[in-house]
N, C-alpha and C. Protein backbone atom coordinates (compact mmCIF):
# COMPACT_ATOMS: atom_id res chain seq x y z
N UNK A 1 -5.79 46.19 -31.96
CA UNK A 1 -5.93 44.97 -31.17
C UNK A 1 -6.75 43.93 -31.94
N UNK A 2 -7.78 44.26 -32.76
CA UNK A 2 -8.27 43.29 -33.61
C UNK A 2 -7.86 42.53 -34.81
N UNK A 3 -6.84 43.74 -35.48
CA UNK A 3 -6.10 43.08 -36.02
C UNK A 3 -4.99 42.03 -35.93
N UNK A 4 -4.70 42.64 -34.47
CA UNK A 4 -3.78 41.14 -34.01
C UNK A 4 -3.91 40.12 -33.35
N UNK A 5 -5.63 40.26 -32.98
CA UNK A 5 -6.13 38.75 -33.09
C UNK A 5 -6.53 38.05 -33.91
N UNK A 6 -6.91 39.15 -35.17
CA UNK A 6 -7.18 38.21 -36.09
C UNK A 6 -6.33 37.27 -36.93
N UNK A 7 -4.76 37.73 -36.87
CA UNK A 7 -3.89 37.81 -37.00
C UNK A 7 -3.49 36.00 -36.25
N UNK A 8 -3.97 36.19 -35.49
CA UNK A 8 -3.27 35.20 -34.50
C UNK A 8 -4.47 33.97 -34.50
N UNK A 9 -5.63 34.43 -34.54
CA UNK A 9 -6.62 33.04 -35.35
C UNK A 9 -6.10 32.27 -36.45
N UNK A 10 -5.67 33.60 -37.58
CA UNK A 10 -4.95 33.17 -38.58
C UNK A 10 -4.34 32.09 -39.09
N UNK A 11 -3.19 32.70 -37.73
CA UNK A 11 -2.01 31.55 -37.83
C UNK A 11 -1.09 32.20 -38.28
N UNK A 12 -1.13 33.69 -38.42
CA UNK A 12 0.25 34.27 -39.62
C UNK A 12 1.33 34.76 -38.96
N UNK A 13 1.45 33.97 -37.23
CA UNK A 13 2.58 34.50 -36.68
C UNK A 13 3.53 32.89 -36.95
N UNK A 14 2.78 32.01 -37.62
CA UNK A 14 3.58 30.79 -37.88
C UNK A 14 4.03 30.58 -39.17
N UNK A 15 3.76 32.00 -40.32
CA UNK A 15 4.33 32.05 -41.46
C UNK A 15 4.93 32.94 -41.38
N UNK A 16 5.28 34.51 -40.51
CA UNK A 16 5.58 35.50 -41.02
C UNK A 16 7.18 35.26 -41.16
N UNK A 17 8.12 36.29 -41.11
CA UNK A 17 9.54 36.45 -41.08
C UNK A 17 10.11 35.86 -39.91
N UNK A 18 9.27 36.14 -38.74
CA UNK A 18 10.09 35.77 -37.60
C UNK A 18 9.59 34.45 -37.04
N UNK A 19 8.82 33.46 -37.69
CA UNK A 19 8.19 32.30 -37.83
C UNK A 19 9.04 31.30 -37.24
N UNK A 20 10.28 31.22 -37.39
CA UNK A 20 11.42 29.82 -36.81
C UNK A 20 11.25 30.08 -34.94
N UNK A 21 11.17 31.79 -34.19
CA UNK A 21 11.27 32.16 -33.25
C UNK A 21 10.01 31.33 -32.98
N UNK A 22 8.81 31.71 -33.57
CA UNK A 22 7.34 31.14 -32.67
C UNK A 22 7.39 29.64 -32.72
N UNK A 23 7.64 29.04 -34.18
CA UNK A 23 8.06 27.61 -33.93
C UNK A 23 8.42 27.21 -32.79
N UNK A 24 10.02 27.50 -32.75
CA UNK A 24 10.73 27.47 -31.43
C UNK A 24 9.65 27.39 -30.13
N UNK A 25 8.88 28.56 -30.05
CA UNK A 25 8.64 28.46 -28.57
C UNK A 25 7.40 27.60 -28.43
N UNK A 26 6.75 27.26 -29.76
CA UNK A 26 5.73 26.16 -29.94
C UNK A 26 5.99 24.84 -29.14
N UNK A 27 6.95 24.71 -30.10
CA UNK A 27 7.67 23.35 -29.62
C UNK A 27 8.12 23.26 -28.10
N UNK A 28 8.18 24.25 -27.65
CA UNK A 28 8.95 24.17 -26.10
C UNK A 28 7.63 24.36 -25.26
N UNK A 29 6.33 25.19 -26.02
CA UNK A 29 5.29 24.76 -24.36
C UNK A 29 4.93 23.74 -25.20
N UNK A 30 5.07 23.03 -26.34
CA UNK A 30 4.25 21.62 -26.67
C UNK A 30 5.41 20.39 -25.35
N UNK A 31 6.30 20.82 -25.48
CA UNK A 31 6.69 19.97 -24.25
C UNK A 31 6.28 19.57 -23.29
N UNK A 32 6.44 21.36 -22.80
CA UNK A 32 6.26 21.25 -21.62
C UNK A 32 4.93 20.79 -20.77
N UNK A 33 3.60 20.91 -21.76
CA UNK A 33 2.48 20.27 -22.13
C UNK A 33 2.71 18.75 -21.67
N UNK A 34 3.26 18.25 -22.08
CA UNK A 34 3.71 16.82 -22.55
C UNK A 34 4.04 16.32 -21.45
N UNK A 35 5.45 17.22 -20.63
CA UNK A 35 5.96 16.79 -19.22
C UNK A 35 4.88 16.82 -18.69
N UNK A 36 4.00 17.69 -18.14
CA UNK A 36 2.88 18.06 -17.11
C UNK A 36 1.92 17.10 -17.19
N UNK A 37 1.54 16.45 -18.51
CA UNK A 37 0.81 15.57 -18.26
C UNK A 37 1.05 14.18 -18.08
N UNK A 38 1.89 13.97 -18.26
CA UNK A 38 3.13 12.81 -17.77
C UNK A 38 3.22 12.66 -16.43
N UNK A 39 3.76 14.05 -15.84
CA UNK A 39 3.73 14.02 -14.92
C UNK A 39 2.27 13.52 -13.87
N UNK A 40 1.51 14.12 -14.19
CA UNK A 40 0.04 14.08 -13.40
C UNK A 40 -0.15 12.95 -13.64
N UNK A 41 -0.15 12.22 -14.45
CA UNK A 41 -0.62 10.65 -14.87
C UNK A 41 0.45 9.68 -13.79
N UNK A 42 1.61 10.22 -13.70
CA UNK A 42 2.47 9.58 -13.09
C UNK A 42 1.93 9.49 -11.66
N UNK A 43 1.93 10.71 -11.01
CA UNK A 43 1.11 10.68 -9.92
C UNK A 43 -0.14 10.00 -9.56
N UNK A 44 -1.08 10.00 -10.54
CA UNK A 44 -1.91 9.41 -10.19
C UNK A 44 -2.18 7.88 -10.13
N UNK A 45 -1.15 7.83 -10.54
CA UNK A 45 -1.05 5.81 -10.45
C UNK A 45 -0.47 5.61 -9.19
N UNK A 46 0.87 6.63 -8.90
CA UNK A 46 1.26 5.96 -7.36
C UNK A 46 0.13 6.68 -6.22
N UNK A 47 -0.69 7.68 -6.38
CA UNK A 47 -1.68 7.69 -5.30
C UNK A 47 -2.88 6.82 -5.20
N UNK A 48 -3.02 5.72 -6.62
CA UNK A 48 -3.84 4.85 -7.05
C UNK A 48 -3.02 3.15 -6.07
N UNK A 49 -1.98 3.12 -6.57
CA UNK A 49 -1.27 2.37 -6.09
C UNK A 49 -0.51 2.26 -4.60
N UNK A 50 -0.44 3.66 -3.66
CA UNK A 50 -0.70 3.65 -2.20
C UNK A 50 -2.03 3.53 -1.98
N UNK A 51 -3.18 3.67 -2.57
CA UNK A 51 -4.68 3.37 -1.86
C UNK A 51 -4.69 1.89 -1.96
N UNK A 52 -4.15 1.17 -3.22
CA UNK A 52 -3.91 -0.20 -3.23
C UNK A 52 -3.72 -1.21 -1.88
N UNK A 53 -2.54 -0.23 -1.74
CA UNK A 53 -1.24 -1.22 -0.56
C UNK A 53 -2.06 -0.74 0.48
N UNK A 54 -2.59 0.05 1.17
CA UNK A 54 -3.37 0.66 2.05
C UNK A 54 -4.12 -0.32 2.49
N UNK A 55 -5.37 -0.93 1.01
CA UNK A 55 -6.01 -1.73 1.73
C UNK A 55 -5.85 -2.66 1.81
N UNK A 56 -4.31 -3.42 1.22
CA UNK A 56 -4.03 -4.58 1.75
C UNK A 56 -3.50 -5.04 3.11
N UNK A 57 -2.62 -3.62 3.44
CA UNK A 57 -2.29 -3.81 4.67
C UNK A 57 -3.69 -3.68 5.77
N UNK A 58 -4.44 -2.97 5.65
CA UNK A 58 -5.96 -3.29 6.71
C UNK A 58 -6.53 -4.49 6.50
N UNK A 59 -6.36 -5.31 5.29
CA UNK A 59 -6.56 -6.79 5.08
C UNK A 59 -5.85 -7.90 6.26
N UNK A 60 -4.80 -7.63 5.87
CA UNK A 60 -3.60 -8.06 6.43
C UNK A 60 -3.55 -8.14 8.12
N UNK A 61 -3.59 -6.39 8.65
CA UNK A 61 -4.00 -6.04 10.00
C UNK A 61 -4.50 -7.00 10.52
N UNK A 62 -5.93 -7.30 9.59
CA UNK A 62 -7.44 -7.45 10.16
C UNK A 62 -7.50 -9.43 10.39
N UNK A 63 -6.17 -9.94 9.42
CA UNK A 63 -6.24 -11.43 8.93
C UNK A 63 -5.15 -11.77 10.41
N UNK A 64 -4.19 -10.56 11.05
CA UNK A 64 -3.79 -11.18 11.74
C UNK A 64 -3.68 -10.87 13.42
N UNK A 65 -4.97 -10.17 13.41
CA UNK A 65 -5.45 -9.85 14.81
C UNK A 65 -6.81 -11.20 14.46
N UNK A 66 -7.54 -11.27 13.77
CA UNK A 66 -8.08 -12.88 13.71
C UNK A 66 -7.26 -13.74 14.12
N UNK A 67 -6.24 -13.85 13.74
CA UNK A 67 -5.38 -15.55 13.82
C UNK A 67 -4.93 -15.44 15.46
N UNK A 68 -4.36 -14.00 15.89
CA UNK A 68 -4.06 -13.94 17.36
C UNK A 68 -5.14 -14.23 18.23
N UNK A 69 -6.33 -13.87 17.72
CA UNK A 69 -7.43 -14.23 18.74
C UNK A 69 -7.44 -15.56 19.15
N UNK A 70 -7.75 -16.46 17.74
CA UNK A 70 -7.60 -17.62 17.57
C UNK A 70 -6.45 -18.40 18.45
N UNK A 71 -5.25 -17.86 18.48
CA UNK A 71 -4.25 -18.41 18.70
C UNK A 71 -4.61 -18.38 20.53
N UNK A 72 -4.75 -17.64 21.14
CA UNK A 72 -5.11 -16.65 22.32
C UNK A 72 -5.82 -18.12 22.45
N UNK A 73 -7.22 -18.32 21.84
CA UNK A 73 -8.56 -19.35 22.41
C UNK A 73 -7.57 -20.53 22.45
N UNK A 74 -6.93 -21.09 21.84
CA UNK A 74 -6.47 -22.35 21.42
C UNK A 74 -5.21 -22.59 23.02
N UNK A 75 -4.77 -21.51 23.46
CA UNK A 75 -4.06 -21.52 24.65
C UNK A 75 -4.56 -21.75 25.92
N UNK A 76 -5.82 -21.69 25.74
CA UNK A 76 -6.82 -21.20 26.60
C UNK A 76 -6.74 -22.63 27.53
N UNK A 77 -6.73 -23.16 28.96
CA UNK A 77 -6.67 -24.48 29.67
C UNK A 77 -7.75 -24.79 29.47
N UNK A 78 -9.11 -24.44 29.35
CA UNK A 78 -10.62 -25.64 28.91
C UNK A 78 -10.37 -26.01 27.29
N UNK A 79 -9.43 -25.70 26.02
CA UNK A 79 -9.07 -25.57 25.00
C UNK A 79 -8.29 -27.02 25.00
N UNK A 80 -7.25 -26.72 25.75
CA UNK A 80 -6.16 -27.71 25.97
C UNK A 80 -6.73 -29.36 27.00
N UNK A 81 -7.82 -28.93 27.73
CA UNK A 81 -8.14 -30.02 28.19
C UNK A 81 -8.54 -30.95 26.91
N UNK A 82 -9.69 -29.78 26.36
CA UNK A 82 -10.99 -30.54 25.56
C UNK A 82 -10.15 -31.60 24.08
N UNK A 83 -8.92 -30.94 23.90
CA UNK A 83 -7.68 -30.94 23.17
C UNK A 83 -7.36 -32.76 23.39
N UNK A 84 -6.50 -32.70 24.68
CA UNK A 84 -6.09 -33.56 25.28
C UNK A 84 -7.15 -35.10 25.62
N UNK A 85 -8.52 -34.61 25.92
CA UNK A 85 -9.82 -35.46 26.43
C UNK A 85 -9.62 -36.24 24.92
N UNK A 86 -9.45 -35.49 24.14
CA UNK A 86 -9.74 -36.06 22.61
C UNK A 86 -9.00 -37.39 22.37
N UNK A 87 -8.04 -37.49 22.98
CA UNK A 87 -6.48 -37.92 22.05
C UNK A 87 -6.71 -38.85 23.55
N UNK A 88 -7.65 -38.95 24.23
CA UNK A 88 -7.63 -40.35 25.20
C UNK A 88 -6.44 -39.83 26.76
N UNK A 89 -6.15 -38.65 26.90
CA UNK A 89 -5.58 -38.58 27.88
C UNK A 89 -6.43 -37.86 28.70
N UNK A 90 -6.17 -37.92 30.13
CA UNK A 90 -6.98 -37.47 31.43
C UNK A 90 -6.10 -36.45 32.33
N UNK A 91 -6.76 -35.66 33.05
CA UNK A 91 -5.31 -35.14 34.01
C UNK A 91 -5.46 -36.02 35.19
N UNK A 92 -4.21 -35.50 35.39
CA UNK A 92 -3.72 -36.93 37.00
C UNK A 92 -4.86 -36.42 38.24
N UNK A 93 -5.03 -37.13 38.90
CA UNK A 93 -6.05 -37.14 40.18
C UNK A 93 -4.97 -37.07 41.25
N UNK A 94 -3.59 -37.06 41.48
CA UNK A 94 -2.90 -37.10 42.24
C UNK A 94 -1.93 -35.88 41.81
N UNK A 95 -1.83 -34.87 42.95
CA UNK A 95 -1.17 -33.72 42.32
C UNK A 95 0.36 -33.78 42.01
N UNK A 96 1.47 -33.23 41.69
CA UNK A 96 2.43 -33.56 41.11
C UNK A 96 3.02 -33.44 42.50
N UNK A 97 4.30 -33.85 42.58
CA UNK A 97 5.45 -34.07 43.82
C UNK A 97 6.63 -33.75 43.69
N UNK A 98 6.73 -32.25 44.71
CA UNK A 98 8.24 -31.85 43.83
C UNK A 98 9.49 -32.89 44.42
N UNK A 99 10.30 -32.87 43.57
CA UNK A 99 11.52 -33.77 44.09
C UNK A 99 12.58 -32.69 44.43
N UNK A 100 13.74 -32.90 45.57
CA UNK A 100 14.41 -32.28 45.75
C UNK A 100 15.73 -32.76 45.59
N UNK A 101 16.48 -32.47 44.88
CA UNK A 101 18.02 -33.42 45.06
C UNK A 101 19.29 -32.20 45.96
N UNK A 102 19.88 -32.95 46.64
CA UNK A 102 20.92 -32.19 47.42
C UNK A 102 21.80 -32.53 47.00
N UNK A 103 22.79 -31.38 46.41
CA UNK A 103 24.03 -32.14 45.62
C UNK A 103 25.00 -32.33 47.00
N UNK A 104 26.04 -33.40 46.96
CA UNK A 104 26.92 -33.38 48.14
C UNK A 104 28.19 -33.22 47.03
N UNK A 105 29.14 -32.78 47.89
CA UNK A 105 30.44 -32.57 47.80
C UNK A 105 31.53 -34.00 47.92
């Protein structure tokens, strides 16, 4: 057993006779090495890039439950008076009068 680690510190399973075989399988976990970390890197940008969008959309949420509030006050009838008082108009002192029309035949 020591000899065939020493063997394998060496390096002399990448010169011996059957050397093209270990090549071979070198090259195939150097790949697969290669995919895996590709892979993981890949991942970690789109779980980088959903935390992104995440907090834009709570931005977003947050920019347009503000504007509804807003929108909500601005509907509001002391809103619309104070609105209207501005721009020189008054409400009528005489309440409105429904009209009735009877169609005839």
């Amino acid at each position: 057993m020591k000899k065939g680690l020493l063997d394998i510190l060496k390096g002399k399973f990448l010169v011996s006779g059957a050397a093209p075989k270990n090549w071979l399988f070198l090259f195939f976990a150097s790949f697969l090495a290669t995919m895996m970390i590709s892979s993981s890197h890949q991942a970690d940008k789109k779980v980088y890039e959903i935390s992104k969008l995440n907090e834009e959309v709570r931005a977003l949420r947050s920019e347009f439950v503000k504007n509804r509030r807003d929108l909500q006050q601005l509907k509001l009838e002391s809103s619309l008076k104070k609105t209207v008082l501005d721009k020189g108009l008054k409400p009528s002192e005489n309440p409105p009068k429904k009209i009735v029309v009877i169609a005839s035949n």
